[in-house]
Protein backbone atom coordinates (compact mmCIF):
# COMPACT_ATOMS: atom_id res chain seq x y z
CA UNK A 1 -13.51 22.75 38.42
CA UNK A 2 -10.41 24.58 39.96
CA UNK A 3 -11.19 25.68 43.55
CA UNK A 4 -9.63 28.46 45.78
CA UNK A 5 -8.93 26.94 49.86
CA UNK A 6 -9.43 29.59 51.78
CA UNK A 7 -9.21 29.10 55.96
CA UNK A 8 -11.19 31.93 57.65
CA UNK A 9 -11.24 32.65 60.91
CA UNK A 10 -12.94 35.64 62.56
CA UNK A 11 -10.21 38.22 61.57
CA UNK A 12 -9.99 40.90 59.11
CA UNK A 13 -7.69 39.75 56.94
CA UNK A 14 -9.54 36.30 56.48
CA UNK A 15 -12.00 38.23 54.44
CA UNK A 16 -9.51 40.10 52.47
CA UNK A 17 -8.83 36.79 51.24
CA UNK A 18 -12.32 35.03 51.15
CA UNK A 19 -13.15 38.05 48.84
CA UNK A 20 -10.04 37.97 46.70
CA UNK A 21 -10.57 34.17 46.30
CA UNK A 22 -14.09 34.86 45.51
CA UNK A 23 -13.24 37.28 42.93
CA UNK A 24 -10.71 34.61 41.22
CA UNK A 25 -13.17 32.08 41.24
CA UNK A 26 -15.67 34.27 39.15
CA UNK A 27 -12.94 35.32 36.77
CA UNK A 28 -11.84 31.90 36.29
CA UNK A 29 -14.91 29.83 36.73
CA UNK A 30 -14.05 27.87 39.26
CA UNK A 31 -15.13 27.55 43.08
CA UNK A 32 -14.47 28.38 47.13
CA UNK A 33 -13.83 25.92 49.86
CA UNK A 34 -14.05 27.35 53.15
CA UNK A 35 -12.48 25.63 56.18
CA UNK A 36 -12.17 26.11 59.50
CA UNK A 37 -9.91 25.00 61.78
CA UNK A 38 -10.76 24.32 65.56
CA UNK A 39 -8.24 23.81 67.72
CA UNK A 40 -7.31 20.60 69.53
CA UNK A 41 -8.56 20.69 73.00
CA UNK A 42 -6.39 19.36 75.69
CA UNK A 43 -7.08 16.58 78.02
CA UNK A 44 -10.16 17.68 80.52
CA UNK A 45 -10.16 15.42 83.35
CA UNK A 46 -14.05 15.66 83.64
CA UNK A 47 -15.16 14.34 80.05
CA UNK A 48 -18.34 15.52 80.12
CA UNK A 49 -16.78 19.41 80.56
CA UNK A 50 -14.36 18.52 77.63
CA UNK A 51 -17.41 17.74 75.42
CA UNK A 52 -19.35 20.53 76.38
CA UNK A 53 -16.33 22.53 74.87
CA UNK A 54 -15.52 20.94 71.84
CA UNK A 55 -19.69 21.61 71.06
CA UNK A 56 -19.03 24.55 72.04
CA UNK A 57 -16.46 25.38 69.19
CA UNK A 58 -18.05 22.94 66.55
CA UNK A 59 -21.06 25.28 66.93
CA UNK A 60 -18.50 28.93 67.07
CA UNK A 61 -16.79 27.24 63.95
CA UNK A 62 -20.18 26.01 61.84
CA UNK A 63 -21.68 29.76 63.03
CA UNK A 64 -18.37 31.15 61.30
CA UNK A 65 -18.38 29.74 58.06
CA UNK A 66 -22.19 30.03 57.67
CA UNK A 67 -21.73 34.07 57.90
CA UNK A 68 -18.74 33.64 55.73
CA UNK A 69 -20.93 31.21 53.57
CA UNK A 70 -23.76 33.67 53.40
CA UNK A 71 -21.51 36.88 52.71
CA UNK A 72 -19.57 35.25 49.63
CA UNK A 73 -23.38 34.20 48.31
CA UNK A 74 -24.49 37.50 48.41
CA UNK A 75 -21.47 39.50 47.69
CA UNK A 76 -20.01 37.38 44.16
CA UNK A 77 -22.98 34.57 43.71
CA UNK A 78 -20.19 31.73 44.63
CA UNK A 79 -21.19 29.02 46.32
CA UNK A 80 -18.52 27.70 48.59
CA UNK A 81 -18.27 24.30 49.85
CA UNK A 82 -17.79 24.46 53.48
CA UNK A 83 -15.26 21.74 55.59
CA UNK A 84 -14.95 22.42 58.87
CA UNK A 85 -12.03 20.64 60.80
CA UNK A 86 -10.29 19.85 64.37
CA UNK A 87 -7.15 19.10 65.01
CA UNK A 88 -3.60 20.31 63.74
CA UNK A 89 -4.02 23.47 60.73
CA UNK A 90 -1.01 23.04 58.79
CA UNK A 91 -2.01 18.94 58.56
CA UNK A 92 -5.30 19.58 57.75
CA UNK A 93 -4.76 21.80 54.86
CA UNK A 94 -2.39 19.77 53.43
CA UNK A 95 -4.74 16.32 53.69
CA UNK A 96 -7.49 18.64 52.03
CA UNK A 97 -5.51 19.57 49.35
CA UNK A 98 -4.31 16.09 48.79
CA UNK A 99 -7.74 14.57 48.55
CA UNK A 100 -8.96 17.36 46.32
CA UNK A 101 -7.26 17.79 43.35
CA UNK A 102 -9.48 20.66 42.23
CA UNK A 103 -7.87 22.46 44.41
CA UNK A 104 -5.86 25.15 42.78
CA UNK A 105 -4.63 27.39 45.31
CA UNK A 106 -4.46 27.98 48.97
CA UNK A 107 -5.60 31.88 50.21
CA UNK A 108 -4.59 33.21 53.24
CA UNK A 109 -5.01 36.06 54.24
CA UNK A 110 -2.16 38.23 56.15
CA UNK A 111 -2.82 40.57 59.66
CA UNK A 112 -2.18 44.13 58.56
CA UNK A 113 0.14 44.54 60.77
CA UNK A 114 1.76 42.64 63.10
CA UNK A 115 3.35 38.99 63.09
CA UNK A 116 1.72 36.77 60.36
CA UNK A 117 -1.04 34.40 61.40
CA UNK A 118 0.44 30.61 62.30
CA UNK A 119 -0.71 29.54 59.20
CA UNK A 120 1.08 31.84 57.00
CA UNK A 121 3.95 31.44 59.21
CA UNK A 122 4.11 27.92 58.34
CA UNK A 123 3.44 27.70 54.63
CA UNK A 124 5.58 30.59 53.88
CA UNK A 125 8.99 29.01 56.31
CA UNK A 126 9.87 25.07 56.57
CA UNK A 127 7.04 24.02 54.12
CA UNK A 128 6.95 26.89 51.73
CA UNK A 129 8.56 24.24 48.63
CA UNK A 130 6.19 20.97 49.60
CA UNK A 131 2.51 22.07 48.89
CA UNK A 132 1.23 20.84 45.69
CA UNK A 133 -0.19 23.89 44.82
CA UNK A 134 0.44 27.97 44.96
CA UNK A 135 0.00 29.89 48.18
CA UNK A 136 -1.53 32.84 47.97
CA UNK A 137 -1.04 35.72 50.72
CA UNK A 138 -3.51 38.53 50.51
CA UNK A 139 -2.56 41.43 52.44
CA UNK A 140 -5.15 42.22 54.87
CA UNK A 141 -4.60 46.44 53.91
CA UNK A 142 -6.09 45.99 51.09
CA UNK A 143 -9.68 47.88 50.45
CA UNK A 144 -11.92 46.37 48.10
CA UNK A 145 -11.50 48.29 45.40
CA UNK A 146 -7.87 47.41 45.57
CA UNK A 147 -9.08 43.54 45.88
CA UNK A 148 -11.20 43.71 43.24
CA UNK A 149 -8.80 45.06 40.85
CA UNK A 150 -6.02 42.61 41.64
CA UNK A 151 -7.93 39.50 41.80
């Protein structure tokens, strides 16, 4: 079943694109993946203080795609699987997309104004040409209607 990557995060323009993705997936019969990312912690001296923040995020980042879960359910029907993932973004998408070859397209979503996201930043400069499949940037202007029609 093809399957729309989508990495959310808590700003607007990550649910311009978890909708548009959602959309696609309806008119196409296929799925959602949501992922996200936590970032890589540096080295905490006291361990137990390092721990207590990683939990910290784990918890932020499974809170996140729960309400991102929940509002694709109830907005489109979709159920999305759900990965979420520490360390370095740009190598994590890729090693999901590698080891899921249902994976049909990678959304992102872009600020509305503004400097683009690291993400898009990355997959649109050096390593725009060595994904194995179609990147998708979803202007985070868009209004639903505008979604909805395009997707």
């Amino acid at each position: 079943m093809r399957s729309y990557l989508v990495v959310v995060d808590e700003t607007p323009e990550a649910e311009v694109a978890l909708r548009f993705a959602a959309r696609r997936a309806i008119k196409t019969g296929g799925g959602v993946e949501i992922l996200s990312l936590i970032e890589p912690q540096e080295f905490i001296a006291f361990g137990g203080v390092q721990a207590t923040i990683e939990a910290e995020q784990r918890q932020h980042a499974a809170a996140l795609v729960a309400g991102a879960a929940g509002a694709l359910f109830g907005g489109s029907g979709v159920t999305p699987a759900i990965t979420v993932r520490q360390g370095d973004g740009p190598k994590i998408v890729r090693e999901i997309i590698a080891g899921n070859p249902d994976i049909a397209a990678l959304v992102l979503g872009a600020a509305a104004s503004g400097a683009p996201g690291p993400l898009v930043a990355h997959f649109t400069g050096a390593d725009a040409g060595k994904l194995t499949v179609p990147v998708m940037i979803i202007p985070g202007s868009l209004v639903s209607e505008a979604i909805d029609r395009l997707s």
